[in-house]
PDB file of N, CA and C in Angstrom:
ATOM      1  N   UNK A   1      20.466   3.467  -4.534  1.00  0.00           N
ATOM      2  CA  UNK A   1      20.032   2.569  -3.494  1.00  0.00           C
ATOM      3  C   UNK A   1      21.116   2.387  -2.437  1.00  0.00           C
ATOM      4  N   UNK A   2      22.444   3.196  -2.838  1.00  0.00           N
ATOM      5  CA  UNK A   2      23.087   2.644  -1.893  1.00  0.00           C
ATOM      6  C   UNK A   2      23.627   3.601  -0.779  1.00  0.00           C
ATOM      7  N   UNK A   3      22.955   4.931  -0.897  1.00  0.00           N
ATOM      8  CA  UNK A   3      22.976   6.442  -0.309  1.00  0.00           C
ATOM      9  C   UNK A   3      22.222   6.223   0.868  1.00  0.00           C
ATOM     10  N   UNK A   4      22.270   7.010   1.869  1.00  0.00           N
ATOM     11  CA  UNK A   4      21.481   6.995   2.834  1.00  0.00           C
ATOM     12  C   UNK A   4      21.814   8.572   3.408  1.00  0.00           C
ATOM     13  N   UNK A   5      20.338   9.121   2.529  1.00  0.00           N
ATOM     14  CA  UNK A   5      20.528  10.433   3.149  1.00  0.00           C
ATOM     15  C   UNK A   5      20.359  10.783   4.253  1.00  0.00           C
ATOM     16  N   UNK A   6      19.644   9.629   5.168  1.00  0.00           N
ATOM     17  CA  UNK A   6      19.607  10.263   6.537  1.00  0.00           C
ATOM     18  C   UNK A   6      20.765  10.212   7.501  1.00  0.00           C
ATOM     19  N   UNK A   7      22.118   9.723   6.923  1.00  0.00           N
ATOM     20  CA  UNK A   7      22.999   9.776   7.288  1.00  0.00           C
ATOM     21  C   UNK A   7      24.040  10.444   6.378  1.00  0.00           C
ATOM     22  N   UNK A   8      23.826  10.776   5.526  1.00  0.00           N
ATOM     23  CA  UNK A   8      24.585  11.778   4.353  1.00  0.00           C
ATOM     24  C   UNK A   8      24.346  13.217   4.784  1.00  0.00           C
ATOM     25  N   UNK A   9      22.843  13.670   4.580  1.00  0.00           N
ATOM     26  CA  UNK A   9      22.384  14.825   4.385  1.00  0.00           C
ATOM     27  C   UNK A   9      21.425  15.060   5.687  1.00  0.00           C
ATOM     28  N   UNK A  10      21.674  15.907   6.713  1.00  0.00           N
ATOM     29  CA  UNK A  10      21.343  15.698   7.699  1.00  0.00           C
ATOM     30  C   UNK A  10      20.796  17.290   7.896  1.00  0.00           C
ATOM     31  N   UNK A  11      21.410  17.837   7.016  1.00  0.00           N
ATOM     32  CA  UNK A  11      21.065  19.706   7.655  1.00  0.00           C
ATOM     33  C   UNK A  11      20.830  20.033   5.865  1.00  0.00           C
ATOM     34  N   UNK A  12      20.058  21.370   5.635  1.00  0.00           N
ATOM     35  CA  UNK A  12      20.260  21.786   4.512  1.00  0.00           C
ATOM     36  C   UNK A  12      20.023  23.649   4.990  1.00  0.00           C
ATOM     37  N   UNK A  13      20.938  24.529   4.043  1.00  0.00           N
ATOM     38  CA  UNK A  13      20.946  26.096   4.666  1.00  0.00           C
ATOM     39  C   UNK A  13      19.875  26.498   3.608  1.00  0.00           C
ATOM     40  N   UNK A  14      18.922  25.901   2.682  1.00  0.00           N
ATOM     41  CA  UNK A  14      17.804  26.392   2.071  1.00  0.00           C
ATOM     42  C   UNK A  14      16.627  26.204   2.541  1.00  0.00           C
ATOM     43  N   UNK A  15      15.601  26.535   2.343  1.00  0.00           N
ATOM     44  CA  UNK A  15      14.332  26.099   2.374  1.00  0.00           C
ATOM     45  C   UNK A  15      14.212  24.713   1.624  1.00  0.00           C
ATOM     46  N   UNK A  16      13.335  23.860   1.705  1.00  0.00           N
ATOM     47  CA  UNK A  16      13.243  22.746   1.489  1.00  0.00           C
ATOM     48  C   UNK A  16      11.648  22.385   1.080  1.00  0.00           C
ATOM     49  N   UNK A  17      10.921  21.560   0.185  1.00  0.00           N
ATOM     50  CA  UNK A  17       9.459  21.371   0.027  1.00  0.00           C
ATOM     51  C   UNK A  17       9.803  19.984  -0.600  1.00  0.00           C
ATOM     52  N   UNK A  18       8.855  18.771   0.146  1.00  0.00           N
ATOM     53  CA  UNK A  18       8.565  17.945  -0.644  1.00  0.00           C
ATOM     54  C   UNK A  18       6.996  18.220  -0.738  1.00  0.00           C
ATOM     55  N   UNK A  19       7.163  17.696  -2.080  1.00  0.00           N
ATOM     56  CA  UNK A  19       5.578  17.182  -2.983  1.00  0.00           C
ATOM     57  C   UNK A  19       5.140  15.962  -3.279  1.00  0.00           C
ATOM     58  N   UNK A  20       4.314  15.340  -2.598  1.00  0.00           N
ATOM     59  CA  UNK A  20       4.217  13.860  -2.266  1.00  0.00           C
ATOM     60  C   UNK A  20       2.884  13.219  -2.203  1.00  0.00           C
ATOM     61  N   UNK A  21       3.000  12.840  -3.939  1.00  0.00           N
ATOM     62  CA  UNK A  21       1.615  11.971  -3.932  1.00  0.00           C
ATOM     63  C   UNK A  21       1.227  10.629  -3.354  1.00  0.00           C
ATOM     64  N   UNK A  22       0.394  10.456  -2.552  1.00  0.00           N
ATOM     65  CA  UNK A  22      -0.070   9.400  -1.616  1.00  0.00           C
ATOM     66  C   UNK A  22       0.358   8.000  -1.951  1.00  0.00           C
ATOM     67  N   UNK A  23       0.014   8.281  -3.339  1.00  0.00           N
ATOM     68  CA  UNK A  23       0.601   6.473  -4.285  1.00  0.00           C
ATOM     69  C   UNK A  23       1.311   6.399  -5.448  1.00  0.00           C
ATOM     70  N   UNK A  24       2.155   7.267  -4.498  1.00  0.00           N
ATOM     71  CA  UNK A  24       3.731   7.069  -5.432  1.00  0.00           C
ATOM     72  C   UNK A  24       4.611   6.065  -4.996  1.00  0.00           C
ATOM     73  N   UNK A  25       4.772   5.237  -5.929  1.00  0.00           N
ATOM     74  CA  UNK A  25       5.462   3.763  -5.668  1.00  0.00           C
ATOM     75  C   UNK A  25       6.158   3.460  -6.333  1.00  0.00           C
ATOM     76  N   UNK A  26       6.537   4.825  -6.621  1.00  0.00           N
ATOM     77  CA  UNK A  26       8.810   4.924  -7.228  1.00  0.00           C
ATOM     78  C   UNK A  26       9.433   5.817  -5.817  1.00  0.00           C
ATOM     79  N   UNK A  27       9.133   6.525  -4.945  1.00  0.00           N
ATOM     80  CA  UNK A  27       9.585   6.596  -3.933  1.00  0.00           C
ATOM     81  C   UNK A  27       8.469   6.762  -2.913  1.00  0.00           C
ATOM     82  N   UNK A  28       9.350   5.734  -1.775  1.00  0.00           N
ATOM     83  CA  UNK A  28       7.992   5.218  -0.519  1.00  0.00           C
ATOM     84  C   UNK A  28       8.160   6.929   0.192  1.00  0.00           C
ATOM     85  N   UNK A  29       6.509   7.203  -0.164  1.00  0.00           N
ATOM     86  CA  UNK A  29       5.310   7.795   0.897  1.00  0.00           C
ATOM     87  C   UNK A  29       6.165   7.814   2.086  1.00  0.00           C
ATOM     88  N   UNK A  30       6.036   7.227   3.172  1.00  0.00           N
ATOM     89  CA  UNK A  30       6.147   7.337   4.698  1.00  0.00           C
ATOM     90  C   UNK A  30       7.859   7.118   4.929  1.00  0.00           C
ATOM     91  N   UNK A  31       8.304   7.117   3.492  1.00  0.00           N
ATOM     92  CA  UNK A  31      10.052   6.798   4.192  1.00  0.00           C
ATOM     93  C   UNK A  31      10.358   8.721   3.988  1.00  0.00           C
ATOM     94  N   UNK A  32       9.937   9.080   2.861  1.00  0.00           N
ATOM     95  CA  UNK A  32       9.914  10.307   2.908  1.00  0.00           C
ATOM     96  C   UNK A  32       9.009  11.549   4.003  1.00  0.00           C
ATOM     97  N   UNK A  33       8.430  11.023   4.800  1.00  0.00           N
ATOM     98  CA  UNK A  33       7.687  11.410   5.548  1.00  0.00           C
ATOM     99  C   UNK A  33       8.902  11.568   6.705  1.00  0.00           C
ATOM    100  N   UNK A  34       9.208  10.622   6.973  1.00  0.00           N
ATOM    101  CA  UNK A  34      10.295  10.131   8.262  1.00  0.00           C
ATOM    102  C   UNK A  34      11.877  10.996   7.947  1.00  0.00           C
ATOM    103  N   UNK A  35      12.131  11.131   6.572  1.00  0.00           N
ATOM    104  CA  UNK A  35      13.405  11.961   6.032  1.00  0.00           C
ATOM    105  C   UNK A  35      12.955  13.301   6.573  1.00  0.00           C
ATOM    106  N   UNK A  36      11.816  13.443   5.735  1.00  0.00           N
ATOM    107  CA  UNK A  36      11.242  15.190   6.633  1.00  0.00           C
ATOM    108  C   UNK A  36      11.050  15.733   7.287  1.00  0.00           C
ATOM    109  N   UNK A  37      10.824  14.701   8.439  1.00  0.00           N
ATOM    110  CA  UNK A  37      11.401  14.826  10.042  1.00  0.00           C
ATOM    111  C   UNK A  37      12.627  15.136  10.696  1.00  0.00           C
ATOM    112  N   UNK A  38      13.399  14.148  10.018  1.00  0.00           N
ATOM    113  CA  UNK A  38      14.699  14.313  10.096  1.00  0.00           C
ATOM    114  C   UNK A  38      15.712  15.531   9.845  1.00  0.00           C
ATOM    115  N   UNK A  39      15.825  15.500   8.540  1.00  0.00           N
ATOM    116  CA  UNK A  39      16.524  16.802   8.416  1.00  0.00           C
ATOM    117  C   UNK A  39      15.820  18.550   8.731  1.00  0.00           C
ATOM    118  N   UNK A  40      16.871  19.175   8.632  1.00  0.00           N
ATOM    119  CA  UNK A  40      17.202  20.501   9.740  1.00  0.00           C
ATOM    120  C   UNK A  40      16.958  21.628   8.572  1.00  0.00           C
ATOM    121  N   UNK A  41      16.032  22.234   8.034  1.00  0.00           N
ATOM    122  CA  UNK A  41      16.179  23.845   7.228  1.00  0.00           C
ATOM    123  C   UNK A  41      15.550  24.521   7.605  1.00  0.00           C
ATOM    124  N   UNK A  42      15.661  26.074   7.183  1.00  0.00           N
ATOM    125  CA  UNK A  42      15.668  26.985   7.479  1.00  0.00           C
ATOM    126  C   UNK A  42      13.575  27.474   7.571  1.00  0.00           C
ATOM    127  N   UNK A  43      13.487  26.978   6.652  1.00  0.00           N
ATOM    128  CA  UNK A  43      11.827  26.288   5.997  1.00  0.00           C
ATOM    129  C   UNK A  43      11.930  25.070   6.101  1.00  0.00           C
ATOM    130  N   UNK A  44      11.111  24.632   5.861  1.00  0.00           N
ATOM    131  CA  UNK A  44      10.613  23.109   5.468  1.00  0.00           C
ATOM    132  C   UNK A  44       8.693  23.027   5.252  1.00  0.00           C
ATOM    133  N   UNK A  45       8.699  22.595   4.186  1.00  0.00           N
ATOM    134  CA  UNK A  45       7.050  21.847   4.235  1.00  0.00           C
ATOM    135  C   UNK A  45       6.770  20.570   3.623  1.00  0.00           C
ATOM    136  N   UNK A  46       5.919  19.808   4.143  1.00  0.00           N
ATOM    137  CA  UNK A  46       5.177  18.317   3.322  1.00  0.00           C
ATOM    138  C   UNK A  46       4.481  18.617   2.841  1.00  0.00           C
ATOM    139  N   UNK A  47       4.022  18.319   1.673  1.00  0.00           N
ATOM    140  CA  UNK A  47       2.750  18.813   1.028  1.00  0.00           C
ATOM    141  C   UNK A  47       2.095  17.424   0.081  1.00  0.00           C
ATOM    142  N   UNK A  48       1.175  16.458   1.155  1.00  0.00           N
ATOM    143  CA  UNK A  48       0.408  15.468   0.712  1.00  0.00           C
ATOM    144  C   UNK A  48      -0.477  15.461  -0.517  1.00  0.00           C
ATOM    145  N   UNK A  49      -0.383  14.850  -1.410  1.00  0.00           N
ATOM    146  CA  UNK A  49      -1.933  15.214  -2.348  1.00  0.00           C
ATOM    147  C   UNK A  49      -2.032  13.705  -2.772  1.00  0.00           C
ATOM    148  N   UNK A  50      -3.393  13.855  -2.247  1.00  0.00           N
ATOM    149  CA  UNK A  50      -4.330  12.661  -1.995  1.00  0.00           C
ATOM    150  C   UNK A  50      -4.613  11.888  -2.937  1.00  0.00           C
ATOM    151  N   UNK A  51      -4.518  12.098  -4.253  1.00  0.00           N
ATOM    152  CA  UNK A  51      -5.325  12.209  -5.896  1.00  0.00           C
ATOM    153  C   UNK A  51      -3.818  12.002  -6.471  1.00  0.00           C
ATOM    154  N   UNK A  52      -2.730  11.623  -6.477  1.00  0.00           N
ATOM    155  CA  UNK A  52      -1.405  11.822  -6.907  1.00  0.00           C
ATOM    156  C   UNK A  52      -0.877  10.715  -6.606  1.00  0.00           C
ATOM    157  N   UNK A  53       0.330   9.992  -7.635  1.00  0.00           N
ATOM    158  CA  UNK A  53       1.076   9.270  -7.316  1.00  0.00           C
ATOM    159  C   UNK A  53       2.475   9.535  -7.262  1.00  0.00           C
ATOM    160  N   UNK A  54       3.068   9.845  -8.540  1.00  0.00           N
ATOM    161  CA  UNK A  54       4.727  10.389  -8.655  1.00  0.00           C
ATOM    162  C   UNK A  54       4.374  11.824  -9.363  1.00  0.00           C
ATOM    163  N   UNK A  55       3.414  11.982 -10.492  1.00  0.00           N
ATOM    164  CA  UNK A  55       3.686  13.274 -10.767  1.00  0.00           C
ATOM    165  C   UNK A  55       2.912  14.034 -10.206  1.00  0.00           C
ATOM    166  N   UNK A  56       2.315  14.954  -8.833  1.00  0.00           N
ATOM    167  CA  UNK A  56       1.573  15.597  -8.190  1.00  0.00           C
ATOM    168  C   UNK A  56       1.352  17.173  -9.273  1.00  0.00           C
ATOM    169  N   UNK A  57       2.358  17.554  -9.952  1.00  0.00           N
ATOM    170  CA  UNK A  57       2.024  18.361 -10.716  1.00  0.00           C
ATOM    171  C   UNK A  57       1.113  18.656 -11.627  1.00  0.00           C
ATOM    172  N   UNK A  58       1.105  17.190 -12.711  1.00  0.00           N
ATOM    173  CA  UNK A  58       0.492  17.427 -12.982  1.00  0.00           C
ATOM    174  C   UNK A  58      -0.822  16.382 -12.798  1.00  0.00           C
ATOM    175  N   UNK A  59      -0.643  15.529 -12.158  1.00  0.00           N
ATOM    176  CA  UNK A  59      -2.067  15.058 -11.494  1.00  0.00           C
ATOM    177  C   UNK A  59      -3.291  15.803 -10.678  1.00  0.00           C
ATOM    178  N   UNK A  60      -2.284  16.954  -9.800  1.00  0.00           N
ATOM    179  CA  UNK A  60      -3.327  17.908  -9.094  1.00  0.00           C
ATOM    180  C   UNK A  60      -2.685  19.221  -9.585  1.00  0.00           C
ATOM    181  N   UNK A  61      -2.868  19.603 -10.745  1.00  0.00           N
ATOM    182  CA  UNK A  61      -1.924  21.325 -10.536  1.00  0.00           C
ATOM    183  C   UNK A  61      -2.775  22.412 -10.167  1.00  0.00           C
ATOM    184  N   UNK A  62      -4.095  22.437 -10.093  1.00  0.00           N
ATOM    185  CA  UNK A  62      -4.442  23.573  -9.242  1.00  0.00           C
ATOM    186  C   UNK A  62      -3.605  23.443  -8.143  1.00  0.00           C
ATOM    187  N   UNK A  63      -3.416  22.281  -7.080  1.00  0.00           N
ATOM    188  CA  UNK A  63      -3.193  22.511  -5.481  1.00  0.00           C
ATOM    189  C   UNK A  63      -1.997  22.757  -5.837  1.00  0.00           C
ATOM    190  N   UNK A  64      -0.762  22.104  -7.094  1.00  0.00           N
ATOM    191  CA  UNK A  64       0.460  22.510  -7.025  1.00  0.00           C
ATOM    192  C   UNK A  64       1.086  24.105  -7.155  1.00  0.00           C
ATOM    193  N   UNK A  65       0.111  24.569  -8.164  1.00  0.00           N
ATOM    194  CA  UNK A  65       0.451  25.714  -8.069  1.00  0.00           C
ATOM    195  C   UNK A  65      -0.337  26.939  -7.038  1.00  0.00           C
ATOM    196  N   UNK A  66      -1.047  26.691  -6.370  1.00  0.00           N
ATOM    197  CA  UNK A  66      -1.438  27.089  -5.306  1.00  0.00           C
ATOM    198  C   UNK A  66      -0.293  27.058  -4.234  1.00  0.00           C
ATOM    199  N   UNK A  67       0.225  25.765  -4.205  1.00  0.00           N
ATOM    200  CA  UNK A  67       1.328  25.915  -3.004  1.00  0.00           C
ATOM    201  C   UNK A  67       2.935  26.478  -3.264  1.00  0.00           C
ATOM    202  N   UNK A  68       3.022  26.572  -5.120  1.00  0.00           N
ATOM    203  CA  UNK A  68       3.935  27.048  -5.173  1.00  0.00           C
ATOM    204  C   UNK A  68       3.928  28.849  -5.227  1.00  0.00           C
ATOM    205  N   UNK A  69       2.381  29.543  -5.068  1.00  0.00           N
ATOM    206  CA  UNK A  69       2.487  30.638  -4.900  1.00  0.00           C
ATOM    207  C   UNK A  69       2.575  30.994  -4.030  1.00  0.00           C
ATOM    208  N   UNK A  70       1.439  30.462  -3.154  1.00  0.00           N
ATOM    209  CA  UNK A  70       1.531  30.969  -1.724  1.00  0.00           C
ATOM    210  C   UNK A  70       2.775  30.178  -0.471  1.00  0.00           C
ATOM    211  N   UNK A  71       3.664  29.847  -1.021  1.00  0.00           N
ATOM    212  CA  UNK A  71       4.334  29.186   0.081  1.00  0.00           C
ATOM    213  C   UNK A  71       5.515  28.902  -0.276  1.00  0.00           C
ATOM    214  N   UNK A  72       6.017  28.766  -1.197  1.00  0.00           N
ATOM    215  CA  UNK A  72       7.183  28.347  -2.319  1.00  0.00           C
ATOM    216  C   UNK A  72       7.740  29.682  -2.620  1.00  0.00           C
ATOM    217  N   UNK A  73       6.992  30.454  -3.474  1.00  0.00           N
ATOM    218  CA  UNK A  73       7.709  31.604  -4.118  1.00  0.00           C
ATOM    219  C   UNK A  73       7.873  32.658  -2.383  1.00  0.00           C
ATOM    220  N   UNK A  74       7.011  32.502  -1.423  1.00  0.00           N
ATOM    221  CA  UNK A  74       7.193  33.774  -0.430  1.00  0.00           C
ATOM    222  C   UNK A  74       7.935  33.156   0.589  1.00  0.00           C
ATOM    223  N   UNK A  75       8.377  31.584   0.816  1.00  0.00           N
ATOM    224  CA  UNK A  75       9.310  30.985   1.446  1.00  0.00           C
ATOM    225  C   UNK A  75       8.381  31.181   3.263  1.00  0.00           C
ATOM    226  N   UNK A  76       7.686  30.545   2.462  1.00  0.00           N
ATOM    227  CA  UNK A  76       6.005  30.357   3.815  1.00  0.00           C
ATOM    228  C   UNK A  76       5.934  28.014   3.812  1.00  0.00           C
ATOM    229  N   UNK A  77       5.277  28.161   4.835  1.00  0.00           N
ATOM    230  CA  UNK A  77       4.716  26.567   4.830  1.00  0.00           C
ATOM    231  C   UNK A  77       3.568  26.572   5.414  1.00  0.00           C
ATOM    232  N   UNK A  78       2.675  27.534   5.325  1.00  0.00           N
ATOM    233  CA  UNK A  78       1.304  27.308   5.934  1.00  0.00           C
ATOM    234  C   UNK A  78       0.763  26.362   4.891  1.00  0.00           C
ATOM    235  N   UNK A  79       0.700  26.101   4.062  1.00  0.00           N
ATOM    236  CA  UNK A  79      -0.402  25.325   3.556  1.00  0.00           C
ATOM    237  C   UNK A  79       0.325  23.663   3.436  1.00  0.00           C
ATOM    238  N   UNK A  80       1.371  23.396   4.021  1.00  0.00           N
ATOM    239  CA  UNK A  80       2.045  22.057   4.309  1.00  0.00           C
ATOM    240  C   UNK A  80       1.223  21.454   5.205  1.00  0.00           C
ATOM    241  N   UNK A  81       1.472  20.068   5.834  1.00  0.00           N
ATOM    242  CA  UNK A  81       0.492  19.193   6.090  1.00  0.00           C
ATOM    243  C   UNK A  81       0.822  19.573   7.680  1.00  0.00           C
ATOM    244  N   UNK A  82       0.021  19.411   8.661  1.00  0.00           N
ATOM    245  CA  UNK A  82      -0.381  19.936   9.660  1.00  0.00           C
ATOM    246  C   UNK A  82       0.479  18.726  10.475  1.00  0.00           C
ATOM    247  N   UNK A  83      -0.143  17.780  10.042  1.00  0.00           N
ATOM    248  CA  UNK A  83       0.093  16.620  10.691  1.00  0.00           C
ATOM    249  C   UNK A  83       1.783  15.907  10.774  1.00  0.00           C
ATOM    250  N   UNK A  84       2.553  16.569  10.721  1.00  0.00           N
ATOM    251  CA  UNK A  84       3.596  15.915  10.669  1.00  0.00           C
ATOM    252  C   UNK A  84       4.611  16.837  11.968  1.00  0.00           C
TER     253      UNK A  84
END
């Protein structure tokens, strides 16, 4: 609680994916939305799931592993959220 990555961690030289269930309320939705804005990689994707709170894996794992084939393993973000 007492880190502040948006002033810690500002760039990263990897690809980057958050997985972020809508009503996860061990880490805030829209503060992580606003971090993912923020920082700088090479990739980056959001990947919302609607039906999910903290564990998106296995709450939705068709869509998880869908996005970890097509977009994760080939270092793609088409199927990340449009809207951000």
């Amino acid at each position: 609680m007492r880190s502040n990555l948006f002033e810690e961690i500002k760039a990263i030289e990897v690809p980057i994916y958050f997985f972020h269930g809508i009503y996860d309320y061990t880490v805030n939705y829209s503060l992580s939305k606003k971090y993912y804005q923020h920082i700088t990689a090479p990739v980056k994707g959001f990947y919302t799931f609607k039906k999910s709170a903290h564990s998106p894996m296995f709450e939705e794992p068709e869509k998880f592993i869908k996005i970890l084939k097509e977009d994760v393993l080939l270092g793609k973000n088409e199927l990340s959220d449009k809207s951000i």
